[in-house]
PDB file of N, CA and C in Angstrom:
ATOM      1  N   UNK A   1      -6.166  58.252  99.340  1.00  0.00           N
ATOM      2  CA  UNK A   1      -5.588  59.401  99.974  1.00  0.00           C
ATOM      3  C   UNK A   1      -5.402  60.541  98.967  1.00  0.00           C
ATOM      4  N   UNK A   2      -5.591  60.177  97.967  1.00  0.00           N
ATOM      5  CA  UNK A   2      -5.340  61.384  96.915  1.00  0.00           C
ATOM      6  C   UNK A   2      -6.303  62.414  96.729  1.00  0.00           C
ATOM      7  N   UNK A   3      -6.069  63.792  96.765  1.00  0.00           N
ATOM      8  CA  UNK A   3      -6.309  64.859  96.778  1.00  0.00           C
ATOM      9  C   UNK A   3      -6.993  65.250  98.206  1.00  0.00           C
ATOM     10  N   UNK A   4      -6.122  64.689  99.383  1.00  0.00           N
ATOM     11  CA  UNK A   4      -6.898  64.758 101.042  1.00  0.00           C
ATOM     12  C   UNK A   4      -5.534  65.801 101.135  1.00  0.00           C
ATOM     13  N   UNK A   5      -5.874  66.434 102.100  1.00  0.00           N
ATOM     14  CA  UNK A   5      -4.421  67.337 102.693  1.00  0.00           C
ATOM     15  C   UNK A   5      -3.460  66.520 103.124  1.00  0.00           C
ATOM     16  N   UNK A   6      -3.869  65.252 103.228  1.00  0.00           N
ATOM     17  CA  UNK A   6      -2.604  64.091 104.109  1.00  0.00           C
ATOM     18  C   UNK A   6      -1.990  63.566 103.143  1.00  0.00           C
ATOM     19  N   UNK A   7      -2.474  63.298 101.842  1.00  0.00           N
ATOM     20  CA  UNK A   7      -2.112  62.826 100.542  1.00  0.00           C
ATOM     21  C   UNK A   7      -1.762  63.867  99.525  1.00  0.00           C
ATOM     22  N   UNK A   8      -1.068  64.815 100.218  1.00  0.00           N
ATOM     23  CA  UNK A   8      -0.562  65.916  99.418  1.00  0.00           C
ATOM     24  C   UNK A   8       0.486  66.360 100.502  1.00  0.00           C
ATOM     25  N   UNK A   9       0.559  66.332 101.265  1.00  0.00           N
ATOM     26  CA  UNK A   9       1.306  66.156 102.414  1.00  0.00           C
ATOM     27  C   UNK A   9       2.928  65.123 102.064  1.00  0.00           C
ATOM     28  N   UNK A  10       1.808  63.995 102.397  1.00  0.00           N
ATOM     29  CA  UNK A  10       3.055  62.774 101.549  1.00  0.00           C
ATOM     30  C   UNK A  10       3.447  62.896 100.215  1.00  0.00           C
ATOM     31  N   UNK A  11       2.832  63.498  99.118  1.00  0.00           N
ATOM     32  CA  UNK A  11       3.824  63.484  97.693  1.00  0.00           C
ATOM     33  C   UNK A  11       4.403  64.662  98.310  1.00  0.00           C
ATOM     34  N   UNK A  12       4.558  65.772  98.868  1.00  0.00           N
ATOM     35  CA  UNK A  12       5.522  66.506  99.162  1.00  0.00           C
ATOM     36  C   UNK A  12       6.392  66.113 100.015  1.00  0.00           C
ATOM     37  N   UNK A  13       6.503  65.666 100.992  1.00  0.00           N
ATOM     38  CA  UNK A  13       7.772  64.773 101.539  1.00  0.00           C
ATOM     39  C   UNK A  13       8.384  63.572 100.560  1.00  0.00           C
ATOM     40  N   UNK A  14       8.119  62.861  99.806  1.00  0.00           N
ATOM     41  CA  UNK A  14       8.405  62.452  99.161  1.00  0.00           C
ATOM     42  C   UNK A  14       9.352  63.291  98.051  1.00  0.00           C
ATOM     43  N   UNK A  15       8.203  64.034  97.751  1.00  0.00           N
ATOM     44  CA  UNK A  15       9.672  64.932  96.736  1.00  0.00           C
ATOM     45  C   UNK A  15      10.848  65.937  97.127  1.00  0.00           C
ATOM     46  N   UNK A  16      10.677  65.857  98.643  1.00  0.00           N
ATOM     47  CA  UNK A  16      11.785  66.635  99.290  1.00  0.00           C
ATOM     48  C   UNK A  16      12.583  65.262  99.757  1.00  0.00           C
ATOM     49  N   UNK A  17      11.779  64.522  99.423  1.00  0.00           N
ATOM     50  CA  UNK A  17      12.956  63.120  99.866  1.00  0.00           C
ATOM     51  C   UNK A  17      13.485  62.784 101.171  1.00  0.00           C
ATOM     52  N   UNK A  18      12.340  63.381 102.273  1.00  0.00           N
ATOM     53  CA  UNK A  18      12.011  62.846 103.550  1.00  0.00           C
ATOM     54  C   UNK A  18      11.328  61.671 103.321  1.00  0.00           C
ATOM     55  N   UNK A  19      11.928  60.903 104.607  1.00  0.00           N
ATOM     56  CA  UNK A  19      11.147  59.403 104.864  1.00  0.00           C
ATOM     57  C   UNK A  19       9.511  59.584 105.124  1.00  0.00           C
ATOM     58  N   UNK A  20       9.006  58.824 104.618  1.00  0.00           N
ATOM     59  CA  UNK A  20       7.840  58.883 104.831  1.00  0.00           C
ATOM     60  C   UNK A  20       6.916  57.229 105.166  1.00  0.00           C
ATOM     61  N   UNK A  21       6.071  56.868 106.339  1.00  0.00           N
ATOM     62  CA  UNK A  21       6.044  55.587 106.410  1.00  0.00           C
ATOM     63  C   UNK A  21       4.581  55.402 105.525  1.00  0.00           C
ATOM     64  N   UNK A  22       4.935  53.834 105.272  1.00  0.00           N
ATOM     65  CA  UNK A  22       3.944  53.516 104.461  1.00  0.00           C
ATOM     66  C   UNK A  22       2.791  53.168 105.100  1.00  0.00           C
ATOM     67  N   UNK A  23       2.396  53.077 106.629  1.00  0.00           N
ATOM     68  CA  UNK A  23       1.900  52.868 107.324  1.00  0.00           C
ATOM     69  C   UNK A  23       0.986  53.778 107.606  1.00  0.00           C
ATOM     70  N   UNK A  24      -0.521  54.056 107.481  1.00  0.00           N
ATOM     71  CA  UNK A  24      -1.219  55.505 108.045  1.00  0.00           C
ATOM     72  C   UNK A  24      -1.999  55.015 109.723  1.00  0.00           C
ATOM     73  N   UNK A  25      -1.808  55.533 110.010  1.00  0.00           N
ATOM     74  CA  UNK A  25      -2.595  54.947 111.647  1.00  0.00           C
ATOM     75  C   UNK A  25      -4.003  55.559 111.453  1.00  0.00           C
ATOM     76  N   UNK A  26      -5.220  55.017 111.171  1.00  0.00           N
ATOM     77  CA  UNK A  26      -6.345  55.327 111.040  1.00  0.00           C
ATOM     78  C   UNK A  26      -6.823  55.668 112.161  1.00  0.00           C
ATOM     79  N   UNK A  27      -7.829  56.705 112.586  1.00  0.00           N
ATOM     80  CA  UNK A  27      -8.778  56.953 113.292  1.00  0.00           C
ATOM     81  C   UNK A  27      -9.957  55.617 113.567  1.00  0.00           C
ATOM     82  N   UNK A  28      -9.661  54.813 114.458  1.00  0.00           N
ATOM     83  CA  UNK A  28     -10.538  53.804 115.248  1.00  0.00           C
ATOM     84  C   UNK A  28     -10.694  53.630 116.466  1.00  0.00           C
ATOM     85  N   UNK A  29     -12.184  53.237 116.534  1.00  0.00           N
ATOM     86  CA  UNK A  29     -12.627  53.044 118.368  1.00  0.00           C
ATOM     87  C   UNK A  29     -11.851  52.212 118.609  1.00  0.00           C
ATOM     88  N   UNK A  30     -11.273  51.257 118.546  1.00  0.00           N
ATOM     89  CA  UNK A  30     -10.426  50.651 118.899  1.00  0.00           C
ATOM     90  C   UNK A  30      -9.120  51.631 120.387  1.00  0.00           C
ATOM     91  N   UNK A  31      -8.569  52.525 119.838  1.00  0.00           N
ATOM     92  CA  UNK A  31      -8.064  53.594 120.397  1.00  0.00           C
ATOM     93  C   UNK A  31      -8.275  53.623 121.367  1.00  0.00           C
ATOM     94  N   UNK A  32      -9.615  54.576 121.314  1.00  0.00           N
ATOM     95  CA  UNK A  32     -10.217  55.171 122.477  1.00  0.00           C
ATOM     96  C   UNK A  32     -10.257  54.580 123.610  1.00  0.00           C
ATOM     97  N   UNK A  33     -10.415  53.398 122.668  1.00  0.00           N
ATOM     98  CA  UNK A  33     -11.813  52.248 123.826  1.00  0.00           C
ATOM     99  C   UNK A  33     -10.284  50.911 124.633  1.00  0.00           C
ATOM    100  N   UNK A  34      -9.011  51.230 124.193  1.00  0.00           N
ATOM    101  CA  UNK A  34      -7.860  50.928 124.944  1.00  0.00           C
ATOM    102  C   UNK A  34      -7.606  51.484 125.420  1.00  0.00           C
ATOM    103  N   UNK A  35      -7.333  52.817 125.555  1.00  0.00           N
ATOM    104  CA  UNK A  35      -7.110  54.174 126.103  1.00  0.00           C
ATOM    105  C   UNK A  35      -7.767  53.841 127.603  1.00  0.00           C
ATOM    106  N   UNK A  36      -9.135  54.104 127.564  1.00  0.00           N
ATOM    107  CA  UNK A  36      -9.649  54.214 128.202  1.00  0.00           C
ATOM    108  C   UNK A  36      -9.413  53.327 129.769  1.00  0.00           C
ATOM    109  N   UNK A  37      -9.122  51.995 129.043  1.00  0.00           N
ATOM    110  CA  UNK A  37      -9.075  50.680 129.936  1.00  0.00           C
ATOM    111  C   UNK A  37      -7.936  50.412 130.489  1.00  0.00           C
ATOM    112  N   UNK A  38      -6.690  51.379 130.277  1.00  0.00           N
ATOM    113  CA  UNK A  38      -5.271  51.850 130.276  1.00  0.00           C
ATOM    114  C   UNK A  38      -4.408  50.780 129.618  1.00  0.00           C
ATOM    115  N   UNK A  39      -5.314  50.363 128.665  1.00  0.00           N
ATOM    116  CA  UNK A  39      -4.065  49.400 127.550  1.00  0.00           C
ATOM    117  C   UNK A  39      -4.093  50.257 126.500  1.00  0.00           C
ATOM    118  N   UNK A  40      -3.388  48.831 125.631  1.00  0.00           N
ATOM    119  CA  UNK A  40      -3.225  49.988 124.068  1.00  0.00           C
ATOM    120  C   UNK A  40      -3.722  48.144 123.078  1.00  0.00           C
ATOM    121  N   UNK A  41      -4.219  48.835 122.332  1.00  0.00           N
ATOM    122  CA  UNK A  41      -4.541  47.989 121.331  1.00  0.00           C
ATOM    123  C   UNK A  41      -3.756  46.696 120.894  1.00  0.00           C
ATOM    124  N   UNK A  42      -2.331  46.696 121.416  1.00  0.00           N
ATOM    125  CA  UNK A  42      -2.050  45.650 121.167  1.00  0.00           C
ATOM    126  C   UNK A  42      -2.204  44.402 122.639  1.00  0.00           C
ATOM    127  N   UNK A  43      -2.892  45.491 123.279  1.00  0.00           N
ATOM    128  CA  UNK A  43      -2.934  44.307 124.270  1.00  0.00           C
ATOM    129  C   UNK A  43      -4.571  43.734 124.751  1.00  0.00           C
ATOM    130  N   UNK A  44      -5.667  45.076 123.775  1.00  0.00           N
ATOM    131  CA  UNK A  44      -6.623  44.533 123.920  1.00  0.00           C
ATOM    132  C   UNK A  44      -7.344  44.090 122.764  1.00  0.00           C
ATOM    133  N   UNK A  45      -6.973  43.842 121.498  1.00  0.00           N
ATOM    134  CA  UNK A  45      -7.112  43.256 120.158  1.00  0.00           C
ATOM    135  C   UNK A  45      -5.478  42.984 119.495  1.00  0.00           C
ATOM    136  N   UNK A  46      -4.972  41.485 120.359  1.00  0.00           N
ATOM    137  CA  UNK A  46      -3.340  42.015 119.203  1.00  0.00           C
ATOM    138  C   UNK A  46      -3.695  41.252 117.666  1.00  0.00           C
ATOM    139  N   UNK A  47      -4.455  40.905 117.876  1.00  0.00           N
ATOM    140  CA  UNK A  47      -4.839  40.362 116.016  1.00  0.00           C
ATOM    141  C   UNK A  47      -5.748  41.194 115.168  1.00  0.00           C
ATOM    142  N   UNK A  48      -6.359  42.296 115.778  1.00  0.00           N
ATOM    143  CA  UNK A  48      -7.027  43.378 115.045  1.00  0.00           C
ATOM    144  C   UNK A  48      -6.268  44.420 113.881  1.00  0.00           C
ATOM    145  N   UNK A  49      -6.893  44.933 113.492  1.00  0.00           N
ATOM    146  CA  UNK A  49      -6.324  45.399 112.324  1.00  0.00           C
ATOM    147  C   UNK A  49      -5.492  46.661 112.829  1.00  0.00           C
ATOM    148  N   UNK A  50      -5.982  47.466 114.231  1.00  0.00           N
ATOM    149  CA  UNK A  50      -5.798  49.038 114.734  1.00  0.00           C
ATOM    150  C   UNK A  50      -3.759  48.729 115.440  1.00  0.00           C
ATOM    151  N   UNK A  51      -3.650  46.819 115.868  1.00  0.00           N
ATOM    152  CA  UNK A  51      -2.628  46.579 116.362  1.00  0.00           C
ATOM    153  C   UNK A  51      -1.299  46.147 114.932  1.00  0.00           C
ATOM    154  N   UNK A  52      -2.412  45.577 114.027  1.00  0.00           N
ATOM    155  CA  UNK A  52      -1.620  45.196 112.841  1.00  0.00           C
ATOM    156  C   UNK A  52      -0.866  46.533 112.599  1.00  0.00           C
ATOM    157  N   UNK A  53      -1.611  47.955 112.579  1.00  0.00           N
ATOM    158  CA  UNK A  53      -0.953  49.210 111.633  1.00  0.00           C
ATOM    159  C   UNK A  53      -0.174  49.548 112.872  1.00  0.00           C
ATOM    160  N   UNK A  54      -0.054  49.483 114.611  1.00  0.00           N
ATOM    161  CA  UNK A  54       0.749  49.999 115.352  1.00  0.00           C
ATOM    162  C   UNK A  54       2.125  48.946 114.890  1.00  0.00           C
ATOM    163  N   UNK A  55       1.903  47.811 114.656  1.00  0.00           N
ATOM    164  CA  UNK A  55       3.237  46.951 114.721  1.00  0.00           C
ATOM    165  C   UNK A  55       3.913  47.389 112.967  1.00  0.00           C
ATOM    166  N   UNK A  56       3.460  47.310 112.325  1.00  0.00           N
ATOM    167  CA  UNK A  56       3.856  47.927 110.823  1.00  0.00           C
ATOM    168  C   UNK A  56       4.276  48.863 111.361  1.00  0.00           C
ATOM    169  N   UNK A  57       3.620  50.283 111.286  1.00  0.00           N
ATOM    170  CA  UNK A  57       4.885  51.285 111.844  1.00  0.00           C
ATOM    171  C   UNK A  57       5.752  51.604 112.674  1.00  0.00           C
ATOM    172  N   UNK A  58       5.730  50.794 113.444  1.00  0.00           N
ATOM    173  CA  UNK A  58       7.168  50.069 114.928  1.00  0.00           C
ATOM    174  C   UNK A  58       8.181  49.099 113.848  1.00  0.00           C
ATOM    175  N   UNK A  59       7.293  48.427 112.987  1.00  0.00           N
ATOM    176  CA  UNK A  59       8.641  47.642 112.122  1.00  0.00           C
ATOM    177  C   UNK A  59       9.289  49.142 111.110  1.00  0.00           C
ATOM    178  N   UNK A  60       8.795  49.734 110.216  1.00  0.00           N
ATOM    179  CA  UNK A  60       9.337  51.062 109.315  1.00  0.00           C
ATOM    180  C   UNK A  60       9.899  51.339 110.374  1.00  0.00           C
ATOM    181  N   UNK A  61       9.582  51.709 111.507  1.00  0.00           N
ATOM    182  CA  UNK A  61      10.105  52.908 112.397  1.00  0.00           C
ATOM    183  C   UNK A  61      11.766  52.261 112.643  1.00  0.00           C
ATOM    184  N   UNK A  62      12.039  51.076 113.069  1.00  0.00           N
ATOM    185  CA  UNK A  62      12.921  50.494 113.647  1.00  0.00           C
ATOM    186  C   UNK A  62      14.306  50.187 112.541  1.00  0.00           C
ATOM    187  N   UNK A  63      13.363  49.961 111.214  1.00  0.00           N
ATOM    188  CA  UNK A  63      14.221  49.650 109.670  1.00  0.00           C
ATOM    189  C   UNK A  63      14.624  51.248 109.680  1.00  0.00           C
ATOM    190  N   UNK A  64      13.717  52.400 109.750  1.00  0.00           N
ATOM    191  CA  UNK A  64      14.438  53.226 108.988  1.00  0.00           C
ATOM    192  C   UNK A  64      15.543  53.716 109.981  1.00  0.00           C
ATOM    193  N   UNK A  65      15.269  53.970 111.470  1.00  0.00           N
ATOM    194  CA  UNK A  65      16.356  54.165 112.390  1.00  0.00           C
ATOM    195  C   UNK A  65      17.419  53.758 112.123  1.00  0.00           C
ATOM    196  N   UNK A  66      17.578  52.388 111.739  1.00  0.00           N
ATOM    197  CA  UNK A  66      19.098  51.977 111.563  1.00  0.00           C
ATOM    198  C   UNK A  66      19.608  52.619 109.917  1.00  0.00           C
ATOM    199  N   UNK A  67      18.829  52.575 109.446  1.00  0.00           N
ATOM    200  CA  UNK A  67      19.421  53.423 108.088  1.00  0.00           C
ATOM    201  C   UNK A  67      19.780  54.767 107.974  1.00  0.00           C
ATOM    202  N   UNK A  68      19.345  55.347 109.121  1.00  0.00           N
ATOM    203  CA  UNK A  68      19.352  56.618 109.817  1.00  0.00           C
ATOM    204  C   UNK A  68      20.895  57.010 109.979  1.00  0.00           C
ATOM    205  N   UNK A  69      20.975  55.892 110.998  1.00  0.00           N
ATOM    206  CA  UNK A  69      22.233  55.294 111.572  1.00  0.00           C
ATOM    207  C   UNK A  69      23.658  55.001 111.040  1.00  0.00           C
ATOM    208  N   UNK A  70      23.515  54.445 109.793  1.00  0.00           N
ATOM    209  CA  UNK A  70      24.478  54.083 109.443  1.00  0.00           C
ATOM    210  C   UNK A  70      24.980  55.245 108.294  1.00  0.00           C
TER     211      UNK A  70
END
Protein backbone atom coordinates (compact mmCIF):
# COMPACT_ATOMS: atom_id res chain seq x y z
CA UNK A 1 0.00 0.00 0.00
CA UNK A 2 2.80 2.34 0.21
CA UNK A 3 3.00 5.31 -1.82
CA UNK A 4 -0.98 4.47 -3.25
CA UNK A 5 -3.32 7.47 -2.22
CA UNK A 6 -4.98 4.81 0.24
CA UNK A 7 -1.58 4.25 1.89
CA UNK A 8 -1.04 7.79 2.50
CA UNK A 9 -4.41 8.22 3.48
CA UNK A 10 -3.84 5.71 6.42
CA UNK A 11 -0.33 7.13 7.72
CA UNK A 12 -2.33 10.31 7.92
CA UNK A 13 -5.10 9.09 10.06
CA UNK A 14 -2.84 7.43 11.94
CA UNK A 15 -0.93 10.47 12.78
CA UNK A 16 -4.01 12.41 13.58
CA UNK A 17 -4.68 9.41 15.72
CA UNK A 18 -8.00 8.37 14.15
CA UNK A 19 -8.88 4.69 14.25
CA UNK A 20 -8.00 3.16 11.41
CA UNK A 21 -8.92 -0.72 10.55
CA UNK A 22 -6.41 -3.08 9.75
CA UNK A 23 -8.64 -4.71 7.48
CA UNK A 24 -8.70 -3.32 3.57
CA UNK A 25 -11.81 -4.75 1.72
CA UNK A 26 -10.31 -5.51 -1.70
CA UNK A 27 -11.97 -5.05 -4.97
CA UNK A 28 -13.27 -8.82 -5.94
CA UNK A 29 -15.73 -10.61 -8.26
CA UNK A 30 -16.67 -12.23 -5.55
CA UNK A 31 -18.85 -8.91 -4.72
CA UNK A 32 -20.41 -8.38 -7.67
CA UNK A 33 -21.17 -11.81 -8.43
CA UNK A 34 -23.17 -11.94 -4.61
CA UNK A 35 -24.64 -8.80 -5.28
CA UNK A 36 -26.04 -9.85 -8.07
CA UNK A 37 -27.68 -13.21 -6.72
CA UNK A 38 -29.02 -10.94 -3.71
CA UNK A 39 -26.55 -12.50 -1.18
CA UNK A 40 -23.42 -11.23 0.14
CA UNK A 41 -20.35 -13.17 0.21
CA UNK A 42 -20.69 -14.55 3.32
CA UNK A 43 -23.40 -16.50 2.30
CA UNK A 44 -22.16 -17.41 -1.08
CA UNK A 45 -18.34 -18.28 -0.27
CA UNK A 46 -18.29 -18.12 3.81
CA UNK A 47 -14.75 -19.73 3.69
CA UNK A 48 -13.42 -17.47 0.87
CA UNK A 49 -11.06 -14.99 1.42
CA UNK A 50 -13.71 -11.72 0.14
CA UNK A 51 -15.94 -13.23 3.52
CA UNK A 52 -12.72 -13.75 5.68
CA UNK A 53 -11.92 -9.61 5.18
CA UNK A 54 -15.98 -8.82 5.67
CA UNK A 55 -15.83 -10.80 9.12
CA UNK A 56 -12.26 -9.18 10.20
CA UNK A 57 -13.67 -5.83 9.77
CA UNK A 58 -17.16 -6.65 11.61
CA UNK A 59 -14.69 -8.09 14.39
CA UNK A 60 -12.32 -4.30 14.47
CA UNK A 61 -15.58 -2.72 13.88
CA UNK A 62 -17.37 -4.25 17.00
CA UNK A 63 -13.80 -4.11 19.34
CA UNK A 64 -13.38 -0.60 18.47
CA UNK A 65 -17.19 0.45 19.17
CA UNK A 66 -16.96 -0.62 22.60
CA UNK A 67 -13.75 1.29 23.16
CA UNK A 68 -15.57 4.04 21.63
CA UNK A 69 -17.91 3.49 24.34
CA UNK A 70 -16.35 3.35 27.27
Amino acid sequence: MRGTFLGHAFTEAWRCGLPVSPTVIAERSAFPEAFEAGRTVMETDPEGRPAADIQALWHWLTEESQVLAA
